[in-house]
PDB file of N, CA and C in Angstrom:
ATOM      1  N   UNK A   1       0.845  -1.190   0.000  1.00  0.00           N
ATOM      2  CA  UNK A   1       0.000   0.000   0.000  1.00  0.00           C
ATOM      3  C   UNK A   1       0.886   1.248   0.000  1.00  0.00           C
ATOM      4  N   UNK A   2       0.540   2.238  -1.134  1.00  0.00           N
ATOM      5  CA  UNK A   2       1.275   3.209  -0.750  1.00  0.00           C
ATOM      6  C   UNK A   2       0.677   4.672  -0.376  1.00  0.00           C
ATOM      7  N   UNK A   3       1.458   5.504  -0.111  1.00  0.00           N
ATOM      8  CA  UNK A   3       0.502   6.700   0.589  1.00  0.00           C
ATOM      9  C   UNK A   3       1.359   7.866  -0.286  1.00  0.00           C
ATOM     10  N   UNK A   4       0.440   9.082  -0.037  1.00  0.00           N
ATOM     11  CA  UNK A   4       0.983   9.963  -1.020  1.00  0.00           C
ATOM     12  C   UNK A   4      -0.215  11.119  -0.114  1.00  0.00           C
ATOM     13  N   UNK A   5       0.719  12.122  -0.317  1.00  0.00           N
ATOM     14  CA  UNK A   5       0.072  13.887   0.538  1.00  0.00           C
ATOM     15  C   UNK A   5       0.341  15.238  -1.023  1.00  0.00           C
ATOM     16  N   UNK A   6      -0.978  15.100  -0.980  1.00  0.00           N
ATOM     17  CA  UNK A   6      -1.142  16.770  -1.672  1.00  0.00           C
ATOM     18  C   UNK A   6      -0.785  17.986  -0.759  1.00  0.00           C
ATOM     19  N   UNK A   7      -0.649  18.479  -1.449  1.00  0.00           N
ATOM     20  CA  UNK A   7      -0.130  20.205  -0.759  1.00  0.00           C
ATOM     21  C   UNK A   7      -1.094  21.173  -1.495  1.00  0.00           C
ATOM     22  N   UNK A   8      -2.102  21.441  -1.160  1.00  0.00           N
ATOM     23  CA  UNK A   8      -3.377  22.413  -1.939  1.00  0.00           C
ATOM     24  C   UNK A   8      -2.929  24.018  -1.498  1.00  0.00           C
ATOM     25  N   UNK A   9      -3.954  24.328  -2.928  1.00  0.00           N
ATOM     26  CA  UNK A   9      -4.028  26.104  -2.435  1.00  0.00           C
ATOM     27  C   UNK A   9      -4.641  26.198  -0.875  1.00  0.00           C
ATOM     28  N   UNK A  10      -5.051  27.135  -0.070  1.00  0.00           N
ATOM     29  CA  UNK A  10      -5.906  27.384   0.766  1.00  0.00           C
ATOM     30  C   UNK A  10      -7.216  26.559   0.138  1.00  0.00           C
ATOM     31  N   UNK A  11      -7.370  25.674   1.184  1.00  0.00           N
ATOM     32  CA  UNK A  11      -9.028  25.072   0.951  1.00  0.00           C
ATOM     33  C   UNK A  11      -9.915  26.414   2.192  1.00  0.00           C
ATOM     34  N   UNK A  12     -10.619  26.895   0.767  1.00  0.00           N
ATOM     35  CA  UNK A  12     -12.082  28.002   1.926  1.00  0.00           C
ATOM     36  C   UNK A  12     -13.155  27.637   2.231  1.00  0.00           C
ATOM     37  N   UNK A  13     -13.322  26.327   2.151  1.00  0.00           N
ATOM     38  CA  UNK A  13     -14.925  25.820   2.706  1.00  0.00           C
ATOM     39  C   UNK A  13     -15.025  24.308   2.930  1.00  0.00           C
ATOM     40  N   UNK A  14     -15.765  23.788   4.006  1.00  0.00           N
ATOM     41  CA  UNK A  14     -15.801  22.653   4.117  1.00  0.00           C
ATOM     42  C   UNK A  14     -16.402  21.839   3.156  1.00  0.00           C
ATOM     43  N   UNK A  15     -17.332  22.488   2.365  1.00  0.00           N
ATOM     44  CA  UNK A  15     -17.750  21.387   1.025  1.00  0.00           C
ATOM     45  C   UNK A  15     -16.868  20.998   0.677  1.00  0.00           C
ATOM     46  N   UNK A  16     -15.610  21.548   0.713  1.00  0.00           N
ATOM     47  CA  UNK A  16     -14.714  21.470  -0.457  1.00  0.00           C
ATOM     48  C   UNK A  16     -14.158  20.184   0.121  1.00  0.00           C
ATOM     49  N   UNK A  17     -13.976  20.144   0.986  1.00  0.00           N
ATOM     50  CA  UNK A  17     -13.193  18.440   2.130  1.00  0.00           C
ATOM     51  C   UNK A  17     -14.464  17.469   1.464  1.00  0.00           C
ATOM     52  N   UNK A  18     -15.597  17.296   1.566  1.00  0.00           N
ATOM     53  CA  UNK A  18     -16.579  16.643   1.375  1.00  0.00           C
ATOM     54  C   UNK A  18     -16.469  16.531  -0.363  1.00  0.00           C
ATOM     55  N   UNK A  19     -16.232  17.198  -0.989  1.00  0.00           N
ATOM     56  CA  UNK A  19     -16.282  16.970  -2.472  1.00  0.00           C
ATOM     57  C   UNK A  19     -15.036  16.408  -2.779  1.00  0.00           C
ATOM     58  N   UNK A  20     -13.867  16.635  -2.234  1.00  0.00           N
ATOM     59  CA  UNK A  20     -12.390  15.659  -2.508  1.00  0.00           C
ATOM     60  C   UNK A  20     -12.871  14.562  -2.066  1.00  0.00           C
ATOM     61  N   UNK A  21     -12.911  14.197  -0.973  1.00  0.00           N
ATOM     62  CA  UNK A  21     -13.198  12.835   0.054  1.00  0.00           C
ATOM     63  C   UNK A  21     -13.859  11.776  -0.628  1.00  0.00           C
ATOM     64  N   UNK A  22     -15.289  12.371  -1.081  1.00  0.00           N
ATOM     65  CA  UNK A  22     -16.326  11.551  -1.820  1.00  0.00           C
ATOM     66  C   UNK A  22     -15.932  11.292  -2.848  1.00  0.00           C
ATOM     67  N   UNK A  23     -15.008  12.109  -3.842  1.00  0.00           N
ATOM     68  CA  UNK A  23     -14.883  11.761  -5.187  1.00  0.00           C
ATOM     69  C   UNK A  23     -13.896  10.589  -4.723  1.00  0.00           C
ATOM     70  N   UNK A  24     -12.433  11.178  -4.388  1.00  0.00           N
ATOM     71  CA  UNK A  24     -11.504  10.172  -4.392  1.00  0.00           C
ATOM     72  C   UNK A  24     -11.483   8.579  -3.338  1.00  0.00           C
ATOM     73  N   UNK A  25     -12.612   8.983  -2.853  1.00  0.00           N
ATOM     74  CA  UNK A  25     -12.856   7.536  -2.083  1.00  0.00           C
ATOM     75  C   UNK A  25     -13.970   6.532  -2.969  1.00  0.00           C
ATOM     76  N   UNK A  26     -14.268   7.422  -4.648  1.00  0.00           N
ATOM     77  CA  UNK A  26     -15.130   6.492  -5.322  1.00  0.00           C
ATOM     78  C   UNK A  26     -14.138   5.597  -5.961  1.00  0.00           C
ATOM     79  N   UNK A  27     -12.998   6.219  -6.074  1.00  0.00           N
ATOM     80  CA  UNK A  27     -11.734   6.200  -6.807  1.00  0.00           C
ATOM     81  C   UNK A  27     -11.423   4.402  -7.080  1.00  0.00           C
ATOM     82  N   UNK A  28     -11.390   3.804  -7.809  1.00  0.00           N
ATOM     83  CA  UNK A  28     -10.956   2.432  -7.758  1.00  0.00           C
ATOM     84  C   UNK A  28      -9.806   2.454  -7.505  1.00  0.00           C
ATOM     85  N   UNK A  29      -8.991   1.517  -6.581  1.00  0.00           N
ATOM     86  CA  UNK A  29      -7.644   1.288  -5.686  1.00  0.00           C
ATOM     87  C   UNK A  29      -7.237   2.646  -4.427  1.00  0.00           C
ATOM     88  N   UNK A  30      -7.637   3.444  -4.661  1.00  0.00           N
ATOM     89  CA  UNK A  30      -8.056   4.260  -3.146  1.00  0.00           C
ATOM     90  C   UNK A  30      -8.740   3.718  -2.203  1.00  0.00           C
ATOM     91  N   UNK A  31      -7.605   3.214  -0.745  1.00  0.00           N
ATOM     92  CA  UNK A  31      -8.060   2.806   0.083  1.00  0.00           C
ATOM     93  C   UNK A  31      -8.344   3.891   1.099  1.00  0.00           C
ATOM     94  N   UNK A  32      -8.127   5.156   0.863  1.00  0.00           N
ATOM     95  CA  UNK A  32      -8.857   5.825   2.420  1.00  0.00           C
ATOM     96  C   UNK A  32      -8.020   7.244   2.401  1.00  0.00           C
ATOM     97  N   UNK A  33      -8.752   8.176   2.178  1.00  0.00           N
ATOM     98  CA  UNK A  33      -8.599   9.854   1.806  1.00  0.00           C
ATOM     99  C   UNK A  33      -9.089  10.680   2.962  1.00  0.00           C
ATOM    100  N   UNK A  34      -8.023  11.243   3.629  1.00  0.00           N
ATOM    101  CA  UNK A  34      -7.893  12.527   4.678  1.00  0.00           C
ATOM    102  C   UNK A  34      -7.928  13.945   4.154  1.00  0.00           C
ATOM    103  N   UNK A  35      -8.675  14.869   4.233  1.00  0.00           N
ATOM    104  CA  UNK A  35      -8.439  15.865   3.796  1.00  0.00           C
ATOM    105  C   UNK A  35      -8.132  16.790   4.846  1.00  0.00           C
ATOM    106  N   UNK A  36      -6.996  17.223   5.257  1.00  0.00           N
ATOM    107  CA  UNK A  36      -6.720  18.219   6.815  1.00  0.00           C
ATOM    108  C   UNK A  36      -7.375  19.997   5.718  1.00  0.00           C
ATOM    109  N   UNK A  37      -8.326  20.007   6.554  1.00  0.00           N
ATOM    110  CA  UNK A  37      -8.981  21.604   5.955  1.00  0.00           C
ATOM    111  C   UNK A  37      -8.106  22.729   6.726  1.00  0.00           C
ATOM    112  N   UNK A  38      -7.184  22.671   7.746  1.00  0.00           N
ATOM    113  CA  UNK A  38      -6.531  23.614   8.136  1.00  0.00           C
ATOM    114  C   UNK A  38      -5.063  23.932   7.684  1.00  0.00           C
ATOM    115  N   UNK A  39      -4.400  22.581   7.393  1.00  0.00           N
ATOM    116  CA  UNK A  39      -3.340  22.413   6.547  1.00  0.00           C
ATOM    117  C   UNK A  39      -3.197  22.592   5.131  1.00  0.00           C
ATOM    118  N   UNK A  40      -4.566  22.394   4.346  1.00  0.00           N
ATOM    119  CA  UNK A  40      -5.276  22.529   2.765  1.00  0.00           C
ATOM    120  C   UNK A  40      -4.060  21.200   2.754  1.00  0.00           C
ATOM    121  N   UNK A  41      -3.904  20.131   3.324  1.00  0.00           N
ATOM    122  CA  UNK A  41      -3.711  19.546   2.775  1.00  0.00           C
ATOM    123  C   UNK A  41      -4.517  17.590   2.215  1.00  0.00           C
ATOM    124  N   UNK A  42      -3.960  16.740   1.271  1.00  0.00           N
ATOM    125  CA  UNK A  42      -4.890  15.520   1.324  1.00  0.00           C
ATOM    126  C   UNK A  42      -4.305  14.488   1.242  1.00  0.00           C
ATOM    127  N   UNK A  43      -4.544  13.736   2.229  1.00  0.00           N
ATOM    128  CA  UNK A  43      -3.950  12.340   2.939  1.00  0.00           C
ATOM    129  C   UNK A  43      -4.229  10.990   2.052  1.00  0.00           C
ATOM    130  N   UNK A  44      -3.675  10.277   1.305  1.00  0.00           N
ATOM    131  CA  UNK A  44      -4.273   9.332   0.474  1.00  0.00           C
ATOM    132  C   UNK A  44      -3.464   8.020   0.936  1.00  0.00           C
ATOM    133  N   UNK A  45      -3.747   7.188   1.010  1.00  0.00           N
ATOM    134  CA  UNK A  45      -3.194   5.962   0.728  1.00  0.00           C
ATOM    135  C   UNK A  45      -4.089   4.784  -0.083  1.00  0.00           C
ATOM    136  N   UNK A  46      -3.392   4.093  -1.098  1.00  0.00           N
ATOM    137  CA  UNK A  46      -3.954   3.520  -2.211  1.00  0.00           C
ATOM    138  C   UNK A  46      -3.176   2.270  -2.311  1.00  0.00           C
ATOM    139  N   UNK A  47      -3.747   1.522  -3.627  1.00  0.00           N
ATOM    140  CA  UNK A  47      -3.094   0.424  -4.591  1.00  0.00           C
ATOM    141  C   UNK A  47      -2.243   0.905  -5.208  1.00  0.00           C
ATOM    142  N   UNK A  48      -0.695   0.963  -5.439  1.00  0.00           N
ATOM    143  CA  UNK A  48      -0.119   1.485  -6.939  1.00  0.00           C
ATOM    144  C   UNK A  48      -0.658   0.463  -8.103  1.00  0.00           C
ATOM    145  N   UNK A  49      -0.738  -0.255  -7.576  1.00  0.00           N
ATOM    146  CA  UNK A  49      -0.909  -1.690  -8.832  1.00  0.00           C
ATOM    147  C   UNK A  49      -2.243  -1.215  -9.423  1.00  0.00           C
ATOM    148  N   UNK A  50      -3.516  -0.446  -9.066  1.00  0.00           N
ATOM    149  CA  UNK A  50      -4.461  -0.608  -9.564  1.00  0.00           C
ATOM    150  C   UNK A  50      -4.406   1.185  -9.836  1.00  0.00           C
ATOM    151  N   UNK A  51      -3.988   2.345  -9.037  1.00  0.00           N
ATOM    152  CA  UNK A  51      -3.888   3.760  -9.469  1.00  0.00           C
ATOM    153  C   UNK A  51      -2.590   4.158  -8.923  1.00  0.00           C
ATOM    154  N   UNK A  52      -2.345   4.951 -10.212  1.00  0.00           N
ATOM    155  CA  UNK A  52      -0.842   5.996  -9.518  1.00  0.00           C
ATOM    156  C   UNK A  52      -1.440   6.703  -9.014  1.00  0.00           C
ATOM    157  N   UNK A  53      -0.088   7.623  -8.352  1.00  0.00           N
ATOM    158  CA  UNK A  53      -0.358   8.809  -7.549  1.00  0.00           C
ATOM    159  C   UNK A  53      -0.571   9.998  -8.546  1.00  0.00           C
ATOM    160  N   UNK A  54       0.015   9.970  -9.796  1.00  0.00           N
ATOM    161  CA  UNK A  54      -0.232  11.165 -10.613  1.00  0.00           C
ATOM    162  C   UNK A  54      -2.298  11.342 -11.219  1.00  0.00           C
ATOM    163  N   UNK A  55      -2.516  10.507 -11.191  1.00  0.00           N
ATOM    164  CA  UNK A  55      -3.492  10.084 -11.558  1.00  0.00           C
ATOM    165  C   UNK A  55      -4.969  10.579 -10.517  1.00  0.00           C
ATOM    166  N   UNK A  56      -4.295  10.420  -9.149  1.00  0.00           N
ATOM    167  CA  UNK A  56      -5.087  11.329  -8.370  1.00  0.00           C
ATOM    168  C   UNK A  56      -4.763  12.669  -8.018  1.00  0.00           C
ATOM    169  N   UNK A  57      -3.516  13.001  -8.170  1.00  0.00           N
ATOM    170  CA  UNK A  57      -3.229  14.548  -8.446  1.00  0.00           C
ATOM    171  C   UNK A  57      -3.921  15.123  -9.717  1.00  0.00           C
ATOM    172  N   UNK A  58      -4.545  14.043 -10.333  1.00  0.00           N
ATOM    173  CA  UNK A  58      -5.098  14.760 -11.773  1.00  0.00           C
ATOM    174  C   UNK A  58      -6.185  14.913 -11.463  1.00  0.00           C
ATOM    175  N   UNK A  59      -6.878  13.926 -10.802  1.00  0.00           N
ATOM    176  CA  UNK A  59      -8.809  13.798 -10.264  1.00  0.00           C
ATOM    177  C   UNK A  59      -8.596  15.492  -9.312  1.00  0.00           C
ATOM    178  N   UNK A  60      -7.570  15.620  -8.204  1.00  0.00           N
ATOM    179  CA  UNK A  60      -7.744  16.814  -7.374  1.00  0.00           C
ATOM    180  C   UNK A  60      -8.379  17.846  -8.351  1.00  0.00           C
ATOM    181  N   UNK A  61      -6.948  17.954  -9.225  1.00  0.00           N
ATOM    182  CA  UNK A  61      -6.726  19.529 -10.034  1.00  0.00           C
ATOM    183  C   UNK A  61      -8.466  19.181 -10.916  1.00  0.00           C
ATOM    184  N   UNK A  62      -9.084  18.198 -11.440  1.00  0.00           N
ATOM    185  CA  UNK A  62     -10.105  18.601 -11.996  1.00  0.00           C
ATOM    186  C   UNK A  62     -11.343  19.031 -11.376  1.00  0.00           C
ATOM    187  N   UNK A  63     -11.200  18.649 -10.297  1.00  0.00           N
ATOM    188  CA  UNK A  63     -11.999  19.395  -9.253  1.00  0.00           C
ATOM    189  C   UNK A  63     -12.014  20.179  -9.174  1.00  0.00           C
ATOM    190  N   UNK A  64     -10.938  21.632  -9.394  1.00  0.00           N
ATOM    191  CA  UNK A  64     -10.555  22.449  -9.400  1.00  0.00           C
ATOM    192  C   UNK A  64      -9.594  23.080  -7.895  1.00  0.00           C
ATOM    193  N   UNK A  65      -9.364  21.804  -7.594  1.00  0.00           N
ATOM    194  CA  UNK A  65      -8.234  22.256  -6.646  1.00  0.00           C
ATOM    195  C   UNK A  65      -6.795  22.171  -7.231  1.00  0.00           C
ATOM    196  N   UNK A  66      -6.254  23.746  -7.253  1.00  0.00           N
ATOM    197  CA  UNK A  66      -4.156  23.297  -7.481  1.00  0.00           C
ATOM    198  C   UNK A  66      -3.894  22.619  -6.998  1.00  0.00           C
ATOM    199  N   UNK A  67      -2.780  21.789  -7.386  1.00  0.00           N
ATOM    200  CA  UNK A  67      -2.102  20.539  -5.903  1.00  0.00           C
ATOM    201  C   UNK A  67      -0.643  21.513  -6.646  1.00  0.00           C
ATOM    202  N   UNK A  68      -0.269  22.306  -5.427  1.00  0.00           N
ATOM    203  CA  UNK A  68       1.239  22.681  -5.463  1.00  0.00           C
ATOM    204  C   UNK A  68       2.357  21.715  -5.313  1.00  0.00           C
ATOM    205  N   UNK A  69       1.728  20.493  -4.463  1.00  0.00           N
ATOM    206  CA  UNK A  69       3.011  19.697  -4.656  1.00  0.00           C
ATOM    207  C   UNK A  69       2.573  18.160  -4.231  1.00  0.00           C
ATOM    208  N   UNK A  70       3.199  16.931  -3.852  1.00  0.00           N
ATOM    209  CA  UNK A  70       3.088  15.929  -3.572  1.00  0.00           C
ATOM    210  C   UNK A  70       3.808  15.068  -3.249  1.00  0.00           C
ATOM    211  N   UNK A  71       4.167  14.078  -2.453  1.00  0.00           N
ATOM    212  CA  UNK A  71       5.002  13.750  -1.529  1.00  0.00           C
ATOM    213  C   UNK A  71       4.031  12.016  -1.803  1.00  0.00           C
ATOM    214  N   UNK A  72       4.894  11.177  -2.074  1.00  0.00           N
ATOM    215  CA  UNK A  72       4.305   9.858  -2.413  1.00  0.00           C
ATOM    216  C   UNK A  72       5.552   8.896  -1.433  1.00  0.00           C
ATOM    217  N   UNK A  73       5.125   8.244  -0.780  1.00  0.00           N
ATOM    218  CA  UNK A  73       6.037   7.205   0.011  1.00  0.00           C
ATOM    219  C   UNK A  73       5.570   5.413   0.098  1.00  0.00           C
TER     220      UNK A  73
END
């Protein structure tokens, strides 16, 4: 299992935790998505075998959240 942290713009509203969360926990091989709303940042750990990590940095940004950066371990 691997884990991987977005680094977002300022998140300004709690929908916005609720609209990452829900999408990327529909996510096939996403096992379980943190969104810290005070940090703007998002906690993922997944399958690599079934999704990369670039792949959910792509689902963020179409949401319309920036991901300034990402940290995959």
């Amino acid at each position: 299992m691997s884990k991987a942290v977005y680094q977002l713009e300022s998140l300004t509203c709690p929908s916005c935790i609720k609209k990452i969360e829900s999408t990327l926990s529909k996510t096939k091989g996403v096992e379980s998505v943190k969104v810290l709303f005070n940090s703007s940042k998002v906690k993922t750990e997944f399958d690599e075998s079934m999704i990369e990590a670039t792949k959910i940095q792509e689902t963020i940004q179409k949401l319309g959240y920036p991901v300034l950066s990402a940290k995959v371990s």
